[in-house]
Protein backbone atom coordinates (compact mmCIF):
# COMPACT_ATOMS: atom_id res chain seq x y z
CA UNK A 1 -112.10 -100.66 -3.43
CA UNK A 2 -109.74 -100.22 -5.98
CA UNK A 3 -106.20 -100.53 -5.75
CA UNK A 4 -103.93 -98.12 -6.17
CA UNK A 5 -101.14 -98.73 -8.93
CA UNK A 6 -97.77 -98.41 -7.32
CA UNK A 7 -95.86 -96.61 -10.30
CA UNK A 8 -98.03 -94.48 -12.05
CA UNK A 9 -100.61 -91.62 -10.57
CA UNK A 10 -102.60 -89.31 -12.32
CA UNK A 11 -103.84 -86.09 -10.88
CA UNK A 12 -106.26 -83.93 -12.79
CA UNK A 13 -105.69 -79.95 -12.38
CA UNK A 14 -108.84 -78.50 -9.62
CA UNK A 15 -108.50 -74.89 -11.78
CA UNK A 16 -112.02 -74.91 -13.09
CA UNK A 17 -111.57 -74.86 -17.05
CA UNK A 18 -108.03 -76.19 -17.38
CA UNK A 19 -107.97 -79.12 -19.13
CA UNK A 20 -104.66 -80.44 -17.41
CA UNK A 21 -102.86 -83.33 -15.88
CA UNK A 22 -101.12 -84.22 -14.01
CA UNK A 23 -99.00 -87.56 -14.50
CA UNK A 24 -96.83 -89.38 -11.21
CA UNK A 25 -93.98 -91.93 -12.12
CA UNK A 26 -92.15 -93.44 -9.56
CA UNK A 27 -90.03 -96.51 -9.12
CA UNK A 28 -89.23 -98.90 -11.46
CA UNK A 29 -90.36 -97.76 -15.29
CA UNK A 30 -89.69 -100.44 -17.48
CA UNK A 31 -90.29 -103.20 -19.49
CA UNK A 32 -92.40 -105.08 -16.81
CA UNK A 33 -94.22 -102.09 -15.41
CA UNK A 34 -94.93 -100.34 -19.08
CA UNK A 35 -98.05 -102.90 -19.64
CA UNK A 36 -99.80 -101.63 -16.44
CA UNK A 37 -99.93 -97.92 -17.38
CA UNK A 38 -99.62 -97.50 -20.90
CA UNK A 39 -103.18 -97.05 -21.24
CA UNK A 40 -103.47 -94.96 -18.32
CA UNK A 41 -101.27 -92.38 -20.01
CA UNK A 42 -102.70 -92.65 -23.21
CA UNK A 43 -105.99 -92.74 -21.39
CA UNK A 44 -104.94 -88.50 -19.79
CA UNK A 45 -103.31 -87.85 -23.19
CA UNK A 46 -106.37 -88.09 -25.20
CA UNK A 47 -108.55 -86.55 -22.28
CA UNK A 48 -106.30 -83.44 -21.79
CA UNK A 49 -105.05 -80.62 -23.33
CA UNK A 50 -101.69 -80.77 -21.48
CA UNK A 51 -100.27 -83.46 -19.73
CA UNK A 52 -97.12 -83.11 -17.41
CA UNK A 53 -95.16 -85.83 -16.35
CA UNK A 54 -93.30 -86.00 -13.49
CA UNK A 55 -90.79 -88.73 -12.95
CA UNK A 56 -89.44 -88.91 -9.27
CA UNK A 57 -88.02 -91.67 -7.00
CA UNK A 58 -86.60 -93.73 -10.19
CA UNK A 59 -84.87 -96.73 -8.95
CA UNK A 60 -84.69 -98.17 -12.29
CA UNK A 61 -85.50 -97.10 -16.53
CA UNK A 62 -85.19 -98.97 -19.63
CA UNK A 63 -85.52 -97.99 -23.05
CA UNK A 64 -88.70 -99.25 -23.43
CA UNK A 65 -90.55 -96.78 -21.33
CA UNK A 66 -88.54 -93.86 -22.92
CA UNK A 67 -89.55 -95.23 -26.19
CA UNK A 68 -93.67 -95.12 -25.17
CA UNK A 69 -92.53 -91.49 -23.14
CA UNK A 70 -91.21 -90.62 -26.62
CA UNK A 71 -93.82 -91.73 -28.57
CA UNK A 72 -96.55 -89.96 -26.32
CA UNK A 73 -94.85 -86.54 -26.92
CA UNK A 74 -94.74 -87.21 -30.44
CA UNK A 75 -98.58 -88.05 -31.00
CA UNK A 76 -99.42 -85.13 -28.33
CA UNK A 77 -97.46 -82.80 -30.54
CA UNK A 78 -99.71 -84.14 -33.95
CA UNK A 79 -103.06 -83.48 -31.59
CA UNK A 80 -102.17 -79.94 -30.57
CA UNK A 81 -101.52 -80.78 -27.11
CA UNK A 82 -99.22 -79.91 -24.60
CA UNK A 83 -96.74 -82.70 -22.78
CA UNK A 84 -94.12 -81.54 -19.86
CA UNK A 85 -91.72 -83.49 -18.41
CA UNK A 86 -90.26 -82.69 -14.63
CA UNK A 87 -87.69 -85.24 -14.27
CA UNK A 88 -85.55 -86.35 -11.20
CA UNK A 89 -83.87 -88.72 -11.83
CA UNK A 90 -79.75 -90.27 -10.66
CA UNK A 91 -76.71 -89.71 -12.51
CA UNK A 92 -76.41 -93.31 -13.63
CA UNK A 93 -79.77 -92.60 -15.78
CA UNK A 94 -79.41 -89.26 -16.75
CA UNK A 95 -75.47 -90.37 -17.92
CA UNK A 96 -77.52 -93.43 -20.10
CA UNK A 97 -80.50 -90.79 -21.52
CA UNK A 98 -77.04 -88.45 -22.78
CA UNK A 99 -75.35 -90.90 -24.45
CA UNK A 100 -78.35 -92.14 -25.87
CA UNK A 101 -78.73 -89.27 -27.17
CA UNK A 102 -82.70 -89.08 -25.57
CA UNK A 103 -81.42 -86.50 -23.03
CA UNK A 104 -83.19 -84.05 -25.30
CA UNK A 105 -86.94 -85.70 -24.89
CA UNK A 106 -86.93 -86.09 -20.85
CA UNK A 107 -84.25 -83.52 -19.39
C-alpha cells in the first residue's frame, strides 16, 4: 500500500473533459518538506491545464517553498496554463508574504 504524504494531496477534477487539479498543502511547507513534493506538483503542472492550490492548516512557511510556488506560476504562465491559489493562512505569515513583498503571488 502506498503511503500517503502528509503535506501535499492532489485531487484530479471528476468533470469528464476538464483537465484540472486540484493541489492540498497543509502543515509545515518548507525547506525540509519542499524535496518530498516538488515533483508531485510539477508532476499535475505538466499533466493539467489548470492547477489550483490550496494552502490550509499552515503551521509553518519559508521562503523556499514560496520561491518553487513562485516559480510554478511563472512556468505555468509560459505553457498556457492556468494556476490558482486559495490560501488560508495566520497573520504572522500573511504579515511576512506583505512585507516581502510576495503578498501579490499567494493572497
Amino acid at each position: 500500500m502506498k503511503k500517503k504524504e502528509k503535506n501535499i494531496q492532489i485531487k484530479p477534477s471528476k468533470k469528464k473533459g476538464e483537465s484540472m487539479a486540484n493541489i492540498i498543502l497543509e502543515n509545515e511547507l518548507t525547506i525540509f518538506s519542499i524535496e518530498s513534493m516538488k515533483d508531485k506538483i510539477i508532476e499535475a503542472v505538466m499533466k493539467y491545464d489548470h492547477v489550483e492550490f490550496a494552502l490550509k492548516n499552515i503551521n509553518n512557511v519559508d521562503m523556499t517553498f514560496i520561491q518553487l510556488l513562485c516559480s510554478v506560476k511563472k512556468t505555468a504562465k509560459t505553457l498556457n496554463k492556468k494556476v490558482s491559489f486559495d490560501v488560508e493562512l495566520s497573520d504572522d505569515i500573511k504579515s511576512l508574504l506583505n512585507n516581502s513583498d510576495l503578498s501579490k503571488v499567494l493572497i
